[in-house]
Protein backbone atom coordinates (compact mmCIF):
# COMPACT_ATOMS: atom_id res chain seq x y z
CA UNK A 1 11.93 6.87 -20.97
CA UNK A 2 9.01 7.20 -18.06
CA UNK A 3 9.37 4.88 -15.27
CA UNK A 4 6.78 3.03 -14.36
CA UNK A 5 4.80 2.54 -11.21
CA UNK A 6 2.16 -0.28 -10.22
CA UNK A 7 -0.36 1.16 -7.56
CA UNK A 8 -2.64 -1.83 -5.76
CA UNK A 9 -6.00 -0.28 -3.72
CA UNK A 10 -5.27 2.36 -6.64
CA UNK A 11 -9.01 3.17 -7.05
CA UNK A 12 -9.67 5.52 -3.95
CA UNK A 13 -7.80 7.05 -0.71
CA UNK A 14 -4.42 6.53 -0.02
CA UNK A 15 -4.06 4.79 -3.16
CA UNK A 16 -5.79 6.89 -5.28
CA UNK A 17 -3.78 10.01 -3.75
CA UNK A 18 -0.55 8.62 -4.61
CA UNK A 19 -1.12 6.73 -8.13
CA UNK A 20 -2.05 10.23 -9.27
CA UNK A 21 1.36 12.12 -7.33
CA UNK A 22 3.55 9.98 -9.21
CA UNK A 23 1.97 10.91 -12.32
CA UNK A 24 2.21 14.40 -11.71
CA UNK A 25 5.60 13.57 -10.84
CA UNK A 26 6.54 11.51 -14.83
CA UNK A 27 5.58 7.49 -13.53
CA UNK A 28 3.52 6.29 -15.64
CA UNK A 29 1.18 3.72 -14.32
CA UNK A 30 -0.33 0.67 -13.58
CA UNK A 31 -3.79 0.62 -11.18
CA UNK A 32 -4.92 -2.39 -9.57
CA UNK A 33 -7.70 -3.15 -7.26
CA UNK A 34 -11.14 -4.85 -7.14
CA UNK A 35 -13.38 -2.30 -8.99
CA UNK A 36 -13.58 -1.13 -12.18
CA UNK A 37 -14.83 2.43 -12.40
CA UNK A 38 -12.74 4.21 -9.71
CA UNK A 39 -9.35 2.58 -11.52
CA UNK A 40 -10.64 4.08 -15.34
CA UNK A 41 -11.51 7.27 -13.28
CA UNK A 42 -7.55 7.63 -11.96
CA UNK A 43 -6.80 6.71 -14.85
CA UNK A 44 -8.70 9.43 -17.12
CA UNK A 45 -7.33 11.85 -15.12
CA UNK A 46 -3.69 10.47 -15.34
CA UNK A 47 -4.19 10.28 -19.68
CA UNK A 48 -5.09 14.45 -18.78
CA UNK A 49 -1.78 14.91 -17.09
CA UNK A 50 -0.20 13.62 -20.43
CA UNK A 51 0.87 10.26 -18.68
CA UNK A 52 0.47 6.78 -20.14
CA UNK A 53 -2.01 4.41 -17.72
CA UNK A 54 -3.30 0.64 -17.53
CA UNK A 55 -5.84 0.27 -15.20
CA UNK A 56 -6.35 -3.60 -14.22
CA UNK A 57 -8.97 -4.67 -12.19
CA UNK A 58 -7.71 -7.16 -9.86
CA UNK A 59 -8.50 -9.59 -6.73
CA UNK A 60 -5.35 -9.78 -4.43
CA UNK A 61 -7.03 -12.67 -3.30
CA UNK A 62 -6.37 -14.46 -6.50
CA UNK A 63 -3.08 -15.72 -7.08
CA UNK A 64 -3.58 -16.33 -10.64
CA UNK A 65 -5.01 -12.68 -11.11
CA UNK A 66 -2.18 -11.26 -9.34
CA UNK A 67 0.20 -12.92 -12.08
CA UNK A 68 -1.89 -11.92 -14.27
CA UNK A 69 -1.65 -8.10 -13.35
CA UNK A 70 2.11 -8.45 -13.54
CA UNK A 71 2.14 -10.43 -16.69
CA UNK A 72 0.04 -7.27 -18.78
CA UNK A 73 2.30 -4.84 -16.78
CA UNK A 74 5.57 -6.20 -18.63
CA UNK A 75 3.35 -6.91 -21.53
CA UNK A 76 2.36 -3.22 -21.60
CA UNK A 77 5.40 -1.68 -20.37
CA UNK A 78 8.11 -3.74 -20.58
CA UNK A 79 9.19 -3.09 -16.85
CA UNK A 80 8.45 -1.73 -13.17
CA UNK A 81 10.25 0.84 -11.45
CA UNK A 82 8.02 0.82 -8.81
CA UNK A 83 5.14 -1.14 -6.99
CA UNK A 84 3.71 0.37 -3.98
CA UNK A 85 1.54 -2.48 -1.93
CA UNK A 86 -0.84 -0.41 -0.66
CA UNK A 87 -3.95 -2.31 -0.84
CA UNK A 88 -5.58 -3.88 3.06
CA UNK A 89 -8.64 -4.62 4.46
CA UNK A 90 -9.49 -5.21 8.17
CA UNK A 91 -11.88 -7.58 9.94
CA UNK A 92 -15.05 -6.96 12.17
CA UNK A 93 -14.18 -5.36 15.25
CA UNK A 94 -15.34 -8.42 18.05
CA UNK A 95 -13.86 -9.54 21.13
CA UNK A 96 -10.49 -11.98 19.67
CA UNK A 97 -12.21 -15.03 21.18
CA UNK A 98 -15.27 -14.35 18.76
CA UNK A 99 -13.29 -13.60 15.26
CA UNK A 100 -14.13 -15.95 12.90
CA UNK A 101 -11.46 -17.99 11.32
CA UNK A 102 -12.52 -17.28 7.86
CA UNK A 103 -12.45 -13.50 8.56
CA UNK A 104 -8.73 -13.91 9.80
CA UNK A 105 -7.89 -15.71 6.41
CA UNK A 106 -9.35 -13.18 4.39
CA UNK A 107 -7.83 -10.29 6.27
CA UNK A 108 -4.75 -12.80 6.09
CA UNK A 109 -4.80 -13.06 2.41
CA UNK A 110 -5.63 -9.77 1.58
CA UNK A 111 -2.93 -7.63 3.75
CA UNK A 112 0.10 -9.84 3.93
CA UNK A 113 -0.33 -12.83 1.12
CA UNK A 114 -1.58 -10.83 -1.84
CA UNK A 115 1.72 -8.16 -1.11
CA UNK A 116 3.66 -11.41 -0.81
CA UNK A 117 2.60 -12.33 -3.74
CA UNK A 118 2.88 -8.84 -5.36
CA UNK A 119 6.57 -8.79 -3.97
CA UNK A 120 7.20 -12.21 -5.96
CA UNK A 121 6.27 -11.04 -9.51
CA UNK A 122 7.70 -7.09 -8.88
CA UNK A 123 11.34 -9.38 -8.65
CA UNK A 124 11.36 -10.98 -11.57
CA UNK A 125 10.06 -8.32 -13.73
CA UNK A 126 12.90 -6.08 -11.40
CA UNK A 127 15.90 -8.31 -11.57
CA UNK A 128 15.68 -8.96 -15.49
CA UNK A 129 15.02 -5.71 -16.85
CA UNK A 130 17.42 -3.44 -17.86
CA UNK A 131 18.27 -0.58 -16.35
CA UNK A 132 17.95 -3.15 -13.86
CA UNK A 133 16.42 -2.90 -10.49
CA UNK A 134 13.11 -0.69 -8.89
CA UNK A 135 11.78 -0.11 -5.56
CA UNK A 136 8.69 -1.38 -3.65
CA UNK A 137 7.09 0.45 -1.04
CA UNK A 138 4.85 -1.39 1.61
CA UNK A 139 1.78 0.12 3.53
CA UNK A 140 2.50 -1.05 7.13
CA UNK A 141 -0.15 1.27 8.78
CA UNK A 142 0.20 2.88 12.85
CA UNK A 143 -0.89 -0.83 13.11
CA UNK A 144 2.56 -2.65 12.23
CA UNK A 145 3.57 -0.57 15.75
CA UNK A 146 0.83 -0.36 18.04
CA UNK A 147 -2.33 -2.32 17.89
CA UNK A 148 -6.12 -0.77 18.39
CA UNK A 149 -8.89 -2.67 20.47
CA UNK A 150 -10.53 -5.28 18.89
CA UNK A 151 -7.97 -5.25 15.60
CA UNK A 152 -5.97 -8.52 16.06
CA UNK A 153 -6.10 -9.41 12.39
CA UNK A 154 -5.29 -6.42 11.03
CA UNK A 155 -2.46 -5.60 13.77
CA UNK A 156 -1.10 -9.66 12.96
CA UNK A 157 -0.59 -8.53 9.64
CA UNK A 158 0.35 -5.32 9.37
CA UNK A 159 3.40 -6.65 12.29
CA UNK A 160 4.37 -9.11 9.18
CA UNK A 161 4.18 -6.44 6.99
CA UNK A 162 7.28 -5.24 8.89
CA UNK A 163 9.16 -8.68 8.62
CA UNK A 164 8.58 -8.76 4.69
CA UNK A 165 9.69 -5.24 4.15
CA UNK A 166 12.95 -6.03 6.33
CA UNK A 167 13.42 -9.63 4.64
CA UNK A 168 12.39 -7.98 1.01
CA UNK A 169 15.13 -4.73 1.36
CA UNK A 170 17.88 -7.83 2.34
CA UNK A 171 17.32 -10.13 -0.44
CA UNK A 172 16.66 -7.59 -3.10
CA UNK A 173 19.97 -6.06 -2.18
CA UNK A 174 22.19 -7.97 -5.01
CA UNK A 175 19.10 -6.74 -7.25
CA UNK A 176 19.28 -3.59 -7.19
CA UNK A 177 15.87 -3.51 -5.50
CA UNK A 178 14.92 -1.37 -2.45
CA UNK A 179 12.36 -2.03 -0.13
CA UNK A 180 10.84 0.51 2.52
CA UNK A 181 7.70 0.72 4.59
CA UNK A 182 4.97 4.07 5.17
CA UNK A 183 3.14 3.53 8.36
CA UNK A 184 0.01 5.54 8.01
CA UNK A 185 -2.26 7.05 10.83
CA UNK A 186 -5.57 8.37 10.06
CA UNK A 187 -5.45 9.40 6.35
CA UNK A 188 -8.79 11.03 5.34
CA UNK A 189 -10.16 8.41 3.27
CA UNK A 190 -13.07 6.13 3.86
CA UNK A 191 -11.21 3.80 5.10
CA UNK A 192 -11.07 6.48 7.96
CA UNK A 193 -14.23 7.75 8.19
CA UNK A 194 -15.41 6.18 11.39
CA UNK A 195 -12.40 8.00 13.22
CA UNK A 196 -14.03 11.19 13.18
CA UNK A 197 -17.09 9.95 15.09
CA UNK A 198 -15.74 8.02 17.12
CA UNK A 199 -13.01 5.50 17.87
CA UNK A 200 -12.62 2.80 20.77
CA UNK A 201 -9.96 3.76 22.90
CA UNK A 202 -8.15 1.05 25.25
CA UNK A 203 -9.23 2.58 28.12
CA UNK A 204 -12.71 1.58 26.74
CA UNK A 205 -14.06 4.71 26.16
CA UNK A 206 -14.77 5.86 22.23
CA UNK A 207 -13.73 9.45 21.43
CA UNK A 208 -12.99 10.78 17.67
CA UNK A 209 -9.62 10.75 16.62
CA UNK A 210 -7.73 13.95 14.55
CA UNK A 211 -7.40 12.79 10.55
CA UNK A 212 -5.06 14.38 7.81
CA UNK A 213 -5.13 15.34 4.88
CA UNK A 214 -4.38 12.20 2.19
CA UNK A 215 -2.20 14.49 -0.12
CA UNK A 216 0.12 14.89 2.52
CA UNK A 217 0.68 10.79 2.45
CA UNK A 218 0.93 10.64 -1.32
CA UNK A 219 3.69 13.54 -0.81
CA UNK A 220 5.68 10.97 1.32
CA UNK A 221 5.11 8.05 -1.55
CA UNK A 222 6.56 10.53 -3.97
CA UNK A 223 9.66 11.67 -1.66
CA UNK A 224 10.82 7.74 -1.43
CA UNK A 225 9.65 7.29 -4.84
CA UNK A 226 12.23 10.04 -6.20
CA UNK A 227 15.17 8.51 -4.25
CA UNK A 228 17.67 7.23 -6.44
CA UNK A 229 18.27 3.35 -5.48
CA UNK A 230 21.86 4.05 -4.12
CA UNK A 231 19.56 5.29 -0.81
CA UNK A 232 16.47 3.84 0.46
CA UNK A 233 13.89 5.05 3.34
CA UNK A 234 13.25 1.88 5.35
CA UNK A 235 10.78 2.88 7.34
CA UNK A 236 8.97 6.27 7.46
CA UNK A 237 5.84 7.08 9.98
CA UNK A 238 3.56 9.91 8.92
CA UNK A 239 0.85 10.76 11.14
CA UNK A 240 -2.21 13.04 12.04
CA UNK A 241 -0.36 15.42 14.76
CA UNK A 242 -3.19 15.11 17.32
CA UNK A 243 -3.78 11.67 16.80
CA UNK A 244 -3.76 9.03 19.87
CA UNK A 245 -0.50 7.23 18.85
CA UNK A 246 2.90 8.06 21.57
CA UNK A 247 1.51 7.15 24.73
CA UNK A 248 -1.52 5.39 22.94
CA UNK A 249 -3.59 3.53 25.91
């Protein structure tokens, strides 16, 4: 029987990448995120790789959507194996003083609630199912170490990340369920794409930044994807070499 995997921000970059890495490596899977097209895309091209898909659009935003997701996921499948959290947004990049509060909630809601949230339903579909157990992965970005100018939302969450991957790998323990975090620095996606023009820099200058290549992230999601759940990665950084990261500032 195929395991199965549940991919959020599934429809392009990082997410994209590794939805379709499992697949090539026997998950089948589930694809959530906000638009349509780019999750029937992945999933066209995981149905040509032989593997069985359910692409779901979905508004992390929304709790009742997000039980929704989880609800046709069991529906479909009748478990998860796996649920990588990868979906995040950021907020406008003004002085900290200036940030409006509803851009903080939204970042809020979006990066830290929604794989809250996520986390929530991923247990109970985990800790009833037999074989039981699975493994969730959370995106904690360069960010959950070392914040960027003008980033105080994304950096506030992406820190929590870090508490809810520690917190989640403790109580999912007696589960069965392992919890780990990838911290990310400059994937090529467009996420990225104002890094190689140029990035502010906290000496105030703005310089571009080095990027790598996304299939070399998706190639860490599959290595602590593969890990039977006797061992766990807890935390794993993978970086662009040249990047601005030790010694950042």
């Amino acid at each position: 029987m195929a395991k199965v995997a549940l991919v959020t921000g599934a429809g392009s970059g990082i997410g994209r990448a590794s939805a379709l890495a499992l697949m090539k490596d026997g998950f089948d899977m589930v694809l959530a995120g906000r638009r349509k097209e780019p999750l029937d895309e992945v999933a066209r091209e995981g149905a040509a790789m032989g593997r069985k898909t359910l692409a779901v659009p979905t508004d992390l935003g929304d709790p009742e959507q997000i039980k929704a997701l989880f609800a046709k996921t069991k529906e479909v499948f009748g478990r998860l194996d796996l649920l990588f959290n990868n979906a995040g947004i950021g907020a406008p990049a003004v002085p900290l003083e200036d940030l409006p509060l509803d851009k903080w909630q939204q970042v809020v809601t979006t990066n830290l609630t929604g794989p809250f949230l996520c986390t929530q339903e991923a247990f109970k579909i985990m800790k009833a199912q037999s074989p039981r157990g699975g493994r969730i992965i959370n995106n904690g970005s360069i960010s959950a170490h070392t914040p960027r100018p003008l980033t105080v939302a994304y950096t506030a969450t992406k820190h929590a990340m870090t508490g809810l991957t520690k917190s989640t790998a403790l109580d999912g323990r007696a589960y069965d369920i392992a919890c780990g975090q990838i911290d990310i620095g400059n994937a090529i996606s467009g996420f990225s794409a104002s890094m190689a023009t140029g990035m502010p820099q906290p000496d105030g200058s703005v310089r571009p930044e080095d990027r790598m290549a996304v299939e070399d992230v998706a190639r860490a999601i599959s290595y602590m994807a593969s890990l039977s759940l006797e061992s766990n990665v807890l935390f794993m950084t993978v970086k662009a070499t040249k990047m601005p990261f030790e010694g950042r500032g």
